[in-house]
Structures are given as C-alpha cells and as structure tokens.
Protein backbone atom coordinates (compact mmCIF):
# COMPACT_ATOMS: atom_id res chain seq x y z
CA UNK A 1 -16.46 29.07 55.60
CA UNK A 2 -14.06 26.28 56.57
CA UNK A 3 -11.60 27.20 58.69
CA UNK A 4 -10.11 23.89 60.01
CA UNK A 5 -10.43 20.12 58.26
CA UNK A 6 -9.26 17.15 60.81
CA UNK A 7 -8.51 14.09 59.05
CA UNK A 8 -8.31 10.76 62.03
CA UNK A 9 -6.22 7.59 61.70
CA UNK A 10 -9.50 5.90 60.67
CA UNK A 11 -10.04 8.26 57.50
CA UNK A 12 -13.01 10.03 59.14
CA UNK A 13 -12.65 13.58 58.67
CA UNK A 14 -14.14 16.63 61.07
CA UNK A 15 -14.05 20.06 59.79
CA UNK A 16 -15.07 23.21 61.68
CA UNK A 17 -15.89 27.11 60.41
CA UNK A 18 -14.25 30.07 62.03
CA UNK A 19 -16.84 30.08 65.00
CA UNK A 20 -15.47 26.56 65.79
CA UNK A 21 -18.40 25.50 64.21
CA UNK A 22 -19.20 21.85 62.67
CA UNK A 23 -19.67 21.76 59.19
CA UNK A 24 -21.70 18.46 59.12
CA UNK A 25 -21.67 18.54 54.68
CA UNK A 26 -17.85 18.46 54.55
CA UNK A 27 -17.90 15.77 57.58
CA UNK A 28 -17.83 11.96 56.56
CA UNK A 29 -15.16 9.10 55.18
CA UNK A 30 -11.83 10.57 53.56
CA UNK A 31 -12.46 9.40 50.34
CA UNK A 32 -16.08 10.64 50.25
CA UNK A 33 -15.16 14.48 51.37
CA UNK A 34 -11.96 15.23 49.94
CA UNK A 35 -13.15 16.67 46.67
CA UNK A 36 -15.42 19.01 48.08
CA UNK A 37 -13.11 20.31 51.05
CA UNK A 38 -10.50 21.20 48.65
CA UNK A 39 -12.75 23.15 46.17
CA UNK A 40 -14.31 24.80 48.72
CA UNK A 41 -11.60 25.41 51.48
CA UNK A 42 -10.24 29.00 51.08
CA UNK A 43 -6.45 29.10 51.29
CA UNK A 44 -6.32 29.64 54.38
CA UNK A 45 -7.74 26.75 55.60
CA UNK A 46 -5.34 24.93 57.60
CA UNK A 47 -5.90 20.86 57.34
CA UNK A 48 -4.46 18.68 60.58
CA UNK A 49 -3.65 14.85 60.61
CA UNK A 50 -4.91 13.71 64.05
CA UNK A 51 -2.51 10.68 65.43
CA UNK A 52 -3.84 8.92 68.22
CA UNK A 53 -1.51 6.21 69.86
CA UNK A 54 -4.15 4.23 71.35
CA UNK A 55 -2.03 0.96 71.96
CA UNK A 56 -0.24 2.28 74.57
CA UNK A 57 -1.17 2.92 77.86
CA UNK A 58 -1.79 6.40 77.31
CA UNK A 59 -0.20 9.73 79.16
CA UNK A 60 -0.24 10.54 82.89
CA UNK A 61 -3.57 12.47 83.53
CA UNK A 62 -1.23 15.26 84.49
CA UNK A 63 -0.58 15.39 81.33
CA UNK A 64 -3.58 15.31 79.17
C-alpha cells in the first residue's frame, strides 16, 4: 500500500509502502504516474515536494 509519494524538482517521482518499501509501478516521470498514485493512494498517504538547492554551495557537513 503506498504510504509515502516523493515528487523531485525534475518531476521524477519515488514512492515507498509502509515497510519503506519501493514501489517501482507508481515510480517514473510526474506526468506518467500521477493518475495512478492518486487512485490508488489511500488517504492517508502523505505526498512530499522534495526541493533541492543545488546551486549553492551546499550546507556545512555538520549539518547534513
């Protein structure tokens, strides 16, 4: 069941089950996914934007 959907910057999206689990069929391009995440996603589902500034020069490693 999927638990968590990540969508990146780039429109890829990652999207894990409640073990932590990749779900590789909900996994792919934005655009290509989207449908089927949100007919299948139970409410509970939570769905994350991941931001990446990766023009910068990044964060200390302390902390990362």
């Amino acid at each position: 069941m999927i638990q968590q959907v990540i969508r990146f910057g780039n429109d890829m999206v990652i999207v894990f089950d409640e073990k932590g689990e990749q779900i590789l069929e909900y996994q792919g391009h934005y655009d290509r996914v989207r449908d089927m995440i949100l007919r299948d996603a139970p409410p509970t589902a939570k769905f994350i934007h991941a931001v990446f500034n990766l023009s910068g020069d990044g964060v200390p490693r302390e902390e990362w």
